[in-house]
Protein backbone atom coordinates (compact mmCIF):
# COMPACT_ATOMS: atom_id res chain seq x y z
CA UNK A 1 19.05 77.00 -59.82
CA UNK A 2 15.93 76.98 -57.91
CA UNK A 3 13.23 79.67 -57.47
CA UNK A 4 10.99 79.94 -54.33
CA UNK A 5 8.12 82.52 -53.86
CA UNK A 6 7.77 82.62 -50.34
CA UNK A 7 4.27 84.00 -49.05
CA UNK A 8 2.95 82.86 -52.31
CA UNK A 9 -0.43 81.53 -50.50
CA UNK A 10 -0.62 85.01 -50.63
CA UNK A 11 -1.03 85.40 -54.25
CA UNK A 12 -3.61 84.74 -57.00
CA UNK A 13 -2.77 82.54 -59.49
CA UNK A 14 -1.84 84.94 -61.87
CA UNK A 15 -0.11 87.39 -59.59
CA UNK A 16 2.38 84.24 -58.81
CA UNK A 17 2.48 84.39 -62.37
CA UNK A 18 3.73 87.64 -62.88
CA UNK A 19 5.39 87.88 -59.68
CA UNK A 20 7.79 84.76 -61.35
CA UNK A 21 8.53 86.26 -64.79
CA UNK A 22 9.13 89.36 -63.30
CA UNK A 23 11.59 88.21 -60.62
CA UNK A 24 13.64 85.98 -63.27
CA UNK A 25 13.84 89.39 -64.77
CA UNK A 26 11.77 89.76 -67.61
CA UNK A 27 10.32 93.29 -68.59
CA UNK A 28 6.25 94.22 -68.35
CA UNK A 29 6.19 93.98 -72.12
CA UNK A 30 7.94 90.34 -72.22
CA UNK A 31 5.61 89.29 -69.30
CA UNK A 32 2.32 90.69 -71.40
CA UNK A 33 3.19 88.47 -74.41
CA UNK A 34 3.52 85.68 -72.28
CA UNK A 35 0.78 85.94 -70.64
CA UNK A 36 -1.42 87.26 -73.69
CA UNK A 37 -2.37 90.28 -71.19
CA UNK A 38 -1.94 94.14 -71.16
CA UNK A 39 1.84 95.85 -69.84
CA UNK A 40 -1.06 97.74 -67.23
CA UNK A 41 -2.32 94.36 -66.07
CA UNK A 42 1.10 93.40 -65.69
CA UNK A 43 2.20 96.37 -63.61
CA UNK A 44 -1.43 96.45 -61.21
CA UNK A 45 -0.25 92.79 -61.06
CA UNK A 46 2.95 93.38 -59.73
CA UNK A 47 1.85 95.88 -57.66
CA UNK A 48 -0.85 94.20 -55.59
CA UNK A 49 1.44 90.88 -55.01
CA UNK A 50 3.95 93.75 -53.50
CA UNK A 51 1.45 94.86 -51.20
CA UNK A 52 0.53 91.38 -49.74
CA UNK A 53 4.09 90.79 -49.13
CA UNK A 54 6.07 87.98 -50.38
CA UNK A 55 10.10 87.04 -50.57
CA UNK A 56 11.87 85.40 -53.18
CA UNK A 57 15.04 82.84 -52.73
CA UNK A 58 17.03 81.61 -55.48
CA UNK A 59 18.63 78.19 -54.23
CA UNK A 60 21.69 77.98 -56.42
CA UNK A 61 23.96 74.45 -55.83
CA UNK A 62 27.32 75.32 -54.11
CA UNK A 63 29.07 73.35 -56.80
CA UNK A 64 27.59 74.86 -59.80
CA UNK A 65 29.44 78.27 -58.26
CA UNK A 66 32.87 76.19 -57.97
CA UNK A 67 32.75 76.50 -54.25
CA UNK A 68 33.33 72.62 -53.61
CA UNK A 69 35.25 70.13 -54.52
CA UNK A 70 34.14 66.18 -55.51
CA UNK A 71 35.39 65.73 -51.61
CA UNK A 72 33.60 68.29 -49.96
CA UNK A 73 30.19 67.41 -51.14
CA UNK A 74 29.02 65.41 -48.26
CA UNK A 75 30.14 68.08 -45.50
């Protein structure tokens, strides 16, 4: 699996950070600890990379889902 902030230019360095934890689904108070940082920092964090507008895509291999066979790989 592959993540990909898209807009991320967008973002400070440590909104990208956040913006990542949280999106792989970790709480404010998991991201704090982390990030040695308040569960307020995390959520004004959060907030302002929502505002500037970014999209996340998760690549995820077709065969790791069983979708393909050895033969259809190339296709």
């Amino acid at each position: 699996m592959q993540i990909e902030i898209r807009g991320a230019e967008k973002l400070s360095f440590r909104e990208r950070q956040v913006v990542t934890l949280k999106e792989m689904g970790f709480s404010n108070d998991q991201v704090a600890g982390r990030l040695g940082i308040s569960t307020s920092t995390v959520a004004t964090l959060f907030g302002r990379a929502r505002t500037k507008g970014y999209a996340v895509v998760i690549i995820i291999p077709g065969h790791s889902l069983g979708l393909f066979g050895p033969d259809d790989e190339g296709e």
